[in-house]
Protein backbone atom coordinates (compact mmCIF):
# COMPACT_ATOMS: atom_id res chain seq x y z
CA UNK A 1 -0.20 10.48 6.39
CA UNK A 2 2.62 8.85 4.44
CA UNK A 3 4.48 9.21 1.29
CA UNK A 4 4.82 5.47 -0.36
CA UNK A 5 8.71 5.41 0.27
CA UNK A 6 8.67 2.07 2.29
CA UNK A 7 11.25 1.94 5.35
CA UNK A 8 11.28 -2.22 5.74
CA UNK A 9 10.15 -5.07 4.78
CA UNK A 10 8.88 -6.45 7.81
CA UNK A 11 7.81 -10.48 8.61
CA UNK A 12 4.00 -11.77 9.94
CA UNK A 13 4.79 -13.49 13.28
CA UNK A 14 1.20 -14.55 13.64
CA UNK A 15 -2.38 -13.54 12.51
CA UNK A 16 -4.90 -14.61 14.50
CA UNK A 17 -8.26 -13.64 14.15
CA UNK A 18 -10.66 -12.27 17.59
CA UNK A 19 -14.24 -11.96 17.21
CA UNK A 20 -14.42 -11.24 13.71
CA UNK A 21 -11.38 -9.18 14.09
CA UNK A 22 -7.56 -9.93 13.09
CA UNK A 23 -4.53 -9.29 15.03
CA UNK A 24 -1.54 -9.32 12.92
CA UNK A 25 1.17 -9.41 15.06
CA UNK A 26 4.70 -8.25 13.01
CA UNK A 27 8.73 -8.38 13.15
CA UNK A 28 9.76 -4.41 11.70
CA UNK A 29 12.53 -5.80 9.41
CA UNK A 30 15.08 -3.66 11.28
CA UNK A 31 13.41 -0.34 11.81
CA UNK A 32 13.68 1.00 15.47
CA UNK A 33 10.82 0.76 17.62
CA UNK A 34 12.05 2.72 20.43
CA UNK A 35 10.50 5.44 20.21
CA UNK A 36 7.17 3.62 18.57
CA UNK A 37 3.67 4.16 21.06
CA UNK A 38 0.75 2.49 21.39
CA UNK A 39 -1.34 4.51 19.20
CA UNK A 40 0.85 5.64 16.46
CA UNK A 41 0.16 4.80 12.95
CA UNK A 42 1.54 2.75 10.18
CA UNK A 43 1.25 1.72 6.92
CA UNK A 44 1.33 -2.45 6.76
CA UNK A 45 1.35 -3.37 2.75
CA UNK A 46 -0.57 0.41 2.62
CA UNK A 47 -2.79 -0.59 4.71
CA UNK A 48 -3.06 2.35 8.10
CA UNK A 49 -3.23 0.60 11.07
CA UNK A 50 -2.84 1.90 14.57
CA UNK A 51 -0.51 0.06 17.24
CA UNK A 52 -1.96 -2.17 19.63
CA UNK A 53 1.41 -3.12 21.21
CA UNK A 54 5.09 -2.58 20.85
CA UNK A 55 8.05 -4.66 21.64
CA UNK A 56 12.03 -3.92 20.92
CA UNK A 57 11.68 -5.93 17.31
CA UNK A 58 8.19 -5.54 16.05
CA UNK A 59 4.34 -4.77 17.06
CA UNK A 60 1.23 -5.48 16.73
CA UNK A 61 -2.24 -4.29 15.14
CA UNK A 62 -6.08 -4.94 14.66
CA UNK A 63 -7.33 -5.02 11.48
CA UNK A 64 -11.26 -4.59 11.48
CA UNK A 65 -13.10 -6.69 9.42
CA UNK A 66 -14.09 -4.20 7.12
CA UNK A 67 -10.30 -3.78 6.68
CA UNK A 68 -10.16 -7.54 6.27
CA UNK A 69 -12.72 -7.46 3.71
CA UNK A 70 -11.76 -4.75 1.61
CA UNK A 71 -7.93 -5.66 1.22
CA UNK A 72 -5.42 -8.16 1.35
CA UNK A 73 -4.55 -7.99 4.82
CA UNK A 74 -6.93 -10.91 5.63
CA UNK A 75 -5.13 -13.55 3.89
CA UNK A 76 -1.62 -12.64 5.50
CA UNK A 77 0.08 -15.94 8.05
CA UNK A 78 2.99 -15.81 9.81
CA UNK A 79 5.51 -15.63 7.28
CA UNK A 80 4.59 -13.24 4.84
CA UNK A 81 6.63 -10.32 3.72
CA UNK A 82 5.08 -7.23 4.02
CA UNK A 83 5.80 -3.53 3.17
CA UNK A 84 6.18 -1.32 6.45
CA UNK A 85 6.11 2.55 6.53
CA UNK A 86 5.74 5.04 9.69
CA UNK A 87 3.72 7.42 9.36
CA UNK A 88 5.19 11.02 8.33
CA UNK A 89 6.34 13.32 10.91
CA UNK A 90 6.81 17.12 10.58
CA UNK A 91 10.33 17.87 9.07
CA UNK A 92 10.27 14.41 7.20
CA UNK A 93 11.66 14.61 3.46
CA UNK A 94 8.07 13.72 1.23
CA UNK A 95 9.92 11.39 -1.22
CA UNK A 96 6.70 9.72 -2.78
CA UNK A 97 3.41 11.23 -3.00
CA UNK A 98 0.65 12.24 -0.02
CA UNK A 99 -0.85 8.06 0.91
CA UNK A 100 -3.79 8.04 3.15
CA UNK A 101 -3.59 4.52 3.82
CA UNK A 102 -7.12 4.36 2.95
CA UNK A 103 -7.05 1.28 0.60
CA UNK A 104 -9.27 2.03 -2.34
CA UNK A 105 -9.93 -1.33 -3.56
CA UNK A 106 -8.15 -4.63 -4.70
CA UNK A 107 -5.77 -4.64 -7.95
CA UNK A 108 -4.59 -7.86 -9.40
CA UNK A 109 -1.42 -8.45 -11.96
CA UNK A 110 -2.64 -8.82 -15.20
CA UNK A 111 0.44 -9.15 -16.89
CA UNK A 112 4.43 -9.07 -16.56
CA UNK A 113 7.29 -7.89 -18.67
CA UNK A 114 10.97 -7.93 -18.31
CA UNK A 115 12.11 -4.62 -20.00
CA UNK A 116 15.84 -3.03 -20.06
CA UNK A 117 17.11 -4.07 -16.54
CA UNK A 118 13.62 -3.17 -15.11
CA UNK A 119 9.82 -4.71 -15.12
CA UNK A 120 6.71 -3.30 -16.12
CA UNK A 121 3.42 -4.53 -14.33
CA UNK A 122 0.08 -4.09 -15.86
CA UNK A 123 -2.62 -3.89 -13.28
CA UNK A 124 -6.08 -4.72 -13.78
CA UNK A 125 -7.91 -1.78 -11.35
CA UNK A 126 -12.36 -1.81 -10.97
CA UNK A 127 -13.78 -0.14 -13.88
CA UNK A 128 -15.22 2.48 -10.94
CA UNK A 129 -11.10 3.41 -9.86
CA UNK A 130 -9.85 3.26 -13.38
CA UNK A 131 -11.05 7.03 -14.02
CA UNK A 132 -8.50 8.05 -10.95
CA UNK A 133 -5.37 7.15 -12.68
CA UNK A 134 -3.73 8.94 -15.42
CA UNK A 135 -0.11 8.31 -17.16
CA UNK A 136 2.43 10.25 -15.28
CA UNK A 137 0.22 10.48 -12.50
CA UNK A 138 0.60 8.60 -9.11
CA UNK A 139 -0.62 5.58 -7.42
CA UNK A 140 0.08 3.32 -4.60
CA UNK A 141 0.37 -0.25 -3.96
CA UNK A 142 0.50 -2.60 -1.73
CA UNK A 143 2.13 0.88 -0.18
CA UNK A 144 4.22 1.85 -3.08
CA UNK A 145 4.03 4.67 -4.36
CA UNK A 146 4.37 4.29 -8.27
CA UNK A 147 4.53 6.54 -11.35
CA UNK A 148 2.23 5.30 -13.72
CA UNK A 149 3.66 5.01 -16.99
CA UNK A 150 0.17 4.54 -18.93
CA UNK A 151 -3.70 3.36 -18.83
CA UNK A 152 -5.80 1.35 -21.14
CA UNK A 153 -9.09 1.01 -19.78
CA UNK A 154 -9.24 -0.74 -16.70
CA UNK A 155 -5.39 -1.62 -16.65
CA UNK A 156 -2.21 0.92 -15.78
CA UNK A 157 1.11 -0.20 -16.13
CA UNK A 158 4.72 1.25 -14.22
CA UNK A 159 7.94 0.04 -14.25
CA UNK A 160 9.86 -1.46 -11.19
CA UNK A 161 13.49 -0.61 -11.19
CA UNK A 162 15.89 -3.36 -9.44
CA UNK A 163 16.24 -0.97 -6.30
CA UNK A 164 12.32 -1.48 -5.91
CA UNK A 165 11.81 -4.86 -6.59
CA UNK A 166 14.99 -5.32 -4.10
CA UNK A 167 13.68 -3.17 -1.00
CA UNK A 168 9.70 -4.09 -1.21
CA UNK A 169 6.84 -6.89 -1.69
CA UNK A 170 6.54 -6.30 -5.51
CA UNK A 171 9.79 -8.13 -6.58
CA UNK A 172 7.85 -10.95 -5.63
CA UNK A 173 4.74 -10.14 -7.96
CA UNK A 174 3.18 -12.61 -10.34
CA UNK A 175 0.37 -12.62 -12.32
CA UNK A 176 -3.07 -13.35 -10.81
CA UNK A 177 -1.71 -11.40 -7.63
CA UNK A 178 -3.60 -9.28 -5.81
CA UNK A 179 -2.73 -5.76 -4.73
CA UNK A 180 -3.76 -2.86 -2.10
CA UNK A 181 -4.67 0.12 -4.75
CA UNK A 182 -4.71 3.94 -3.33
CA UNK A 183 -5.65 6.03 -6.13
CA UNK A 184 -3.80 9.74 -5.90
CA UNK A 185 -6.04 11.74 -2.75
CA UNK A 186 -5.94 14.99 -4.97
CA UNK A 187 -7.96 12.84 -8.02
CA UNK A 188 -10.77 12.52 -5.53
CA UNK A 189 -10.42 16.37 -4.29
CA UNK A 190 -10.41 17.58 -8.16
CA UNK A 191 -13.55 15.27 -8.81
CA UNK A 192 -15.50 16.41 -5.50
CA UNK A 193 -14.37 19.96 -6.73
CA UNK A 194 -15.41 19.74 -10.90
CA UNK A 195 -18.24 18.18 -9.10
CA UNK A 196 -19.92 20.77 -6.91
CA UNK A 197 -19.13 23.49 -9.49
CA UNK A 198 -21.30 21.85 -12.34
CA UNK A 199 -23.64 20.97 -9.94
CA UNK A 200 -24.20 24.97 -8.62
């Protein structure tokens, strides 16, 4: 579990893909790894992935191909910024929302707009994830978690204040861009609920 607050922006040192498979291997961006284990979870541009390795100034993960094909983690090379969060641990302050890290589908910028020191970002979302998001609700990308300011159709917009744009990924948004989307968990849970009662 997570909460969307990322903790680094950390650096691709190489992707390289293994039978069908790819290993991203990735500097932390200045969080600790000390105490880090093979096993342990975290959140790579949203994206939960489970440590393969560990060294004193990154680590490394698999990303399965259904991972690969299902989110943007498949065009990352060595290089390319990406948002880093551990995943939470009891007594941690929940600063965000409740992320999964269960990418929901792709997003892509539909449109930008420089407004009072901050930006707002329309997102274009699939018509079938659209029906998740609601204005003042939450949603994550690219493992942000974002207050969405409104929704027309198939498209939400927020606004990224300077501290955001300054300590993730998204400062570097432009249009055509695509996006890891995690729709709010309890959305699905009050569907799934609504759901079974009409249903009995």
């Amino acid at each position: 579990m997570f909460t969307g607050i990322v903790r680094a922006i950390g650096r691709v040192r190489a992707a390289m893909l293994r039978d069908g498979d790819l290993e991203l291997s990735i500097a932390s961006g200045g969080l600790a790894t000390a105490g880090w284990q093979v096993g342990d979870s975290i959140a790579v541009a949203g994206v939960c992935l489970t440590l393969v390795r560990v060294d004193a100034e990154g680590f490394a993960a698999i990303v399965s191909r259904e991972t690969i094909a299902h989110t943007t983690l498949g065009t990352l090379a060595a290089g390319a910024a990406v948002n880093l969060e551990p995943a939470l641990l009891a007594g941690d302050a929940l600063g965000g929302h409740f992320v999964t890290g269960h990418v929901d589908g792709l997003a892509r910028v539909e449109w930008l707009c420089e407004e009072a020191g901050s930006l707002r970002v329309g997102f274009q979302v699939p018509p079938a994830l659209a029906r998740y998001i609601a204005g003042k609700g939450s949603a994550t990308v690219d493992g942000v978690s974002l207050t969405v300011n409104g929704v027309h159709g198939a498209v939400f917009d927020v606004n990224l204040i300077p501290h955001t744009r300054a300590v993730t990924t998204l400062g570097d948004l432009r249009v055509g861009t695509p996006v890891n989307l995690e729709v709010d968990i309890l959305a699905r849970y009050l569907e799934r609920l609504f759901g079974e009662r009409e249903q009995s």
